[in-house]
Protein backbone atom coordinates (compact mmCIF):
# COMPACT_ATOMS: atom_id res chain seq x y z
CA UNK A 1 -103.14 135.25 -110.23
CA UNK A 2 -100.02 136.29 -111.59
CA UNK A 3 -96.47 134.78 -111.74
CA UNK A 4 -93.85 137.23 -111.96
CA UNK A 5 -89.96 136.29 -111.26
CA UNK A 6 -88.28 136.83 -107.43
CA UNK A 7 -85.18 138.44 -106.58
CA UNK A 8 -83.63 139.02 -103.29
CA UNK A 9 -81.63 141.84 -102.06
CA UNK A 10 -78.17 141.10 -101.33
CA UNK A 11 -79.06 141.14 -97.51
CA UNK A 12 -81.28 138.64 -97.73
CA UNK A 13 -78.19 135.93 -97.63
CA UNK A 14 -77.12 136.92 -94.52
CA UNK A 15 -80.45 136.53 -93.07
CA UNK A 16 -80.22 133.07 -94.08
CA UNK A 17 -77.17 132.27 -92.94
CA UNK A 18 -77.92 133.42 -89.62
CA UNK A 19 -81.23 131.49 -90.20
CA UNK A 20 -79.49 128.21 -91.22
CA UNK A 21 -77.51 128.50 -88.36
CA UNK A 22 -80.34 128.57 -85.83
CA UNK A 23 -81.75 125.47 -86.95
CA UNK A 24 -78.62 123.75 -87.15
CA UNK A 25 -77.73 124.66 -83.93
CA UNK A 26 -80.86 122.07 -82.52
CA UNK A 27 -81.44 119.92 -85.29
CA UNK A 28 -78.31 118.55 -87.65
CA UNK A 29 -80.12 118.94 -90.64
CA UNK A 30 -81.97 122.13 -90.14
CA UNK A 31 -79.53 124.25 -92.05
CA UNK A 32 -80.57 122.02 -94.98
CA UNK A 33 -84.20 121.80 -93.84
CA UNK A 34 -84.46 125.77 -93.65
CA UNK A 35 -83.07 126.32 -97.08
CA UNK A 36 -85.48 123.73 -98.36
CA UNK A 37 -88.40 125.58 -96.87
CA UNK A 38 -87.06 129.14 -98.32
CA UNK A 39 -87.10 127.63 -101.85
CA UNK A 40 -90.65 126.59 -101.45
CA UNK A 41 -91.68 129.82 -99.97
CA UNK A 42 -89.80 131.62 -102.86
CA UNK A 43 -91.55 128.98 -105.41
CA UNK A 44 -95.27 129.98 -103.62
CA UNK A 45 -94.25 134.17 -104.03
CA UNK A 46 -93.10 133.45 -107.45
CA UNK A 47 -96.78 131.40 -108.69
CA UNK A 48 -98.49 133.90 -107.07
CA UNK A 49 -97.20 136.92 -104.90
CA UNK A 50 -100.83 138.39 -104.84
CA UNK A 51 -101.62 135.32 -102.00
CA UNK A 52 -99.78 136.87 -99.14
CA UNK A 53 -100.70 139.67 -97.49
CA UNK A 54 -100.02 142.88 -96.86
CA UNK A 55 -98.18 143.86 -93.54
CA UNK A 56 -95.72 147.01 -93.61
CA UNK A 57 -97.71 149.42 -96.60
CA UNK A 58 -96.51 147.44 -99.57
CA UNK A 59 -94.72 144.90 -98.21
CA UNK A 60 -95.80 141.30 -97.63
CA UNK A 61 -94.99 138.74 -95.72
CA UNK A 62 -95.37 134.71 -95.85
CA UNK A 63 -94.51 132.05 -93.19
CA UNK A 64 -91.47 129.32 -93.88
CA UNK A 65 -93.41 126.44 -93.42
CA UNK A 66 -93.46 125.12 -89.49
CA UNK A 67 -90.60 127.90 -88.44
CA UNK A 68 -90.88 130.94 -86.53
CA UNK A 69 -89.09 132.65 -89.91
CA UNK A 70 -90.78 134.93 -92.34
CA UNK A 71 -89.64 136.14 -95.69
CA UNK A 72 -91.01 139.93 -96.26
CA UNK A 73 -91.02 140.94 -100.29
CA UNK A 74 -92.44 144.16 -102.21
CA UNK A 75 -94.25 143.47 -105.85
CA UNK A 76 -92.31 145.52 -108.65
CA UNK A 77 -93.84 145.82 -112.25
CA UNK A 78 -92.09 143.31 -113.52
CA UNK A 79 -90.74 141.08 -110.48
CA UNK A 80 -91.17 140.67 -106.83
CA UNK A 81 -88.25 141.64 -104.14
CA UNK A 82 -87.52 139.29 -101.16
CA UNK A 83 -86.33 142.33 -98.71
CA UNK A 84 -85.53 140.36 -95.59
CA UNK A 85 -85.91 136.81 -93.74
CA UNK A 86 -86.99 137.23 -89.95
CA UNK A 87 -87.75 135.48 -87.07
CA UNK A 88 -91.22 136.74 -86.54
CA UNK A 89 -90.83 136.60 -83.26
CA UNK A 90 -88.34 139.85 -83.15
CA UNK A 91 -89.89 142.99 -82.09
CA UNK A 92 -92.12 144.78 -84.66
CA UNK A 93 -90.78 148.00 -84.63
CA UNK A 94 -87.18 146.51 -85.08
CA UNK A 95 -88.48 144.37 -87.79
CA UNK A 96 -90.16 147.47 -89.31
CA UNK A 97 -87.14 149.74 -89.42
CA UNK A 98 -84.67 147.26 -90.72
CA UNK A 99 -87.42 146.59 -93.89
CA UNK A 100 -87.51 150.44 -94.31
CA UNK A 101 -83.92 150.66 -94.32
CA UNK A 102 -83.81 147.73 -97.19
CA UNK A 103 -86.72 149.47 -99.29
């Protein structure tokens, strides 16, 4: 186990919003709620970004708890990178060319 720093790519807050707005768009707390559930996830890569595994090369993935929303980071030396946050439920190969467009 080791606990390095996280970063995300400019990007990434656009994924969010669009994210927050999804949830708040059935629930009127889910923009909140999502958010909350990013911070964890971000808090779980930071402890220990070896946990999640691999699933484009070098890039991992991990889950937002009880979403359909995924959060796909590479490991650096000295920090790791959140590159994107997705609904997993997008097609593969779109979700694969947009993260090799933000490596």
């Amino acid at each position: 186990m080791k606990s390095k720093p996280v970063v995300a790519l400019p990007e990434v807050e656009a994924d969010l919003r669009a994210a927050m707005a999804h949830y708040a768009s059935w629930r009127p707390d889910g923009a909140e709620q999502l958010l909350a559930k990013y911070d964890e996830t971000v808090g779980w890569i930071e402890w220990n970004p070896d946990a999640f595994p691999r699933k484009h090369g070098s890039i991992q993935r991990a889950i937002l708890k009880q979403s359909y929303y995924l959060v796909y980071f590479r490991q650096e030396t000295q920090r790791s990178v959140v590159l994107a946050v997705l609904d997993g439920r997008r097609d593969p190969q779109e979700i694969q060319g947009l993260l090799k467009a933000r490596r």
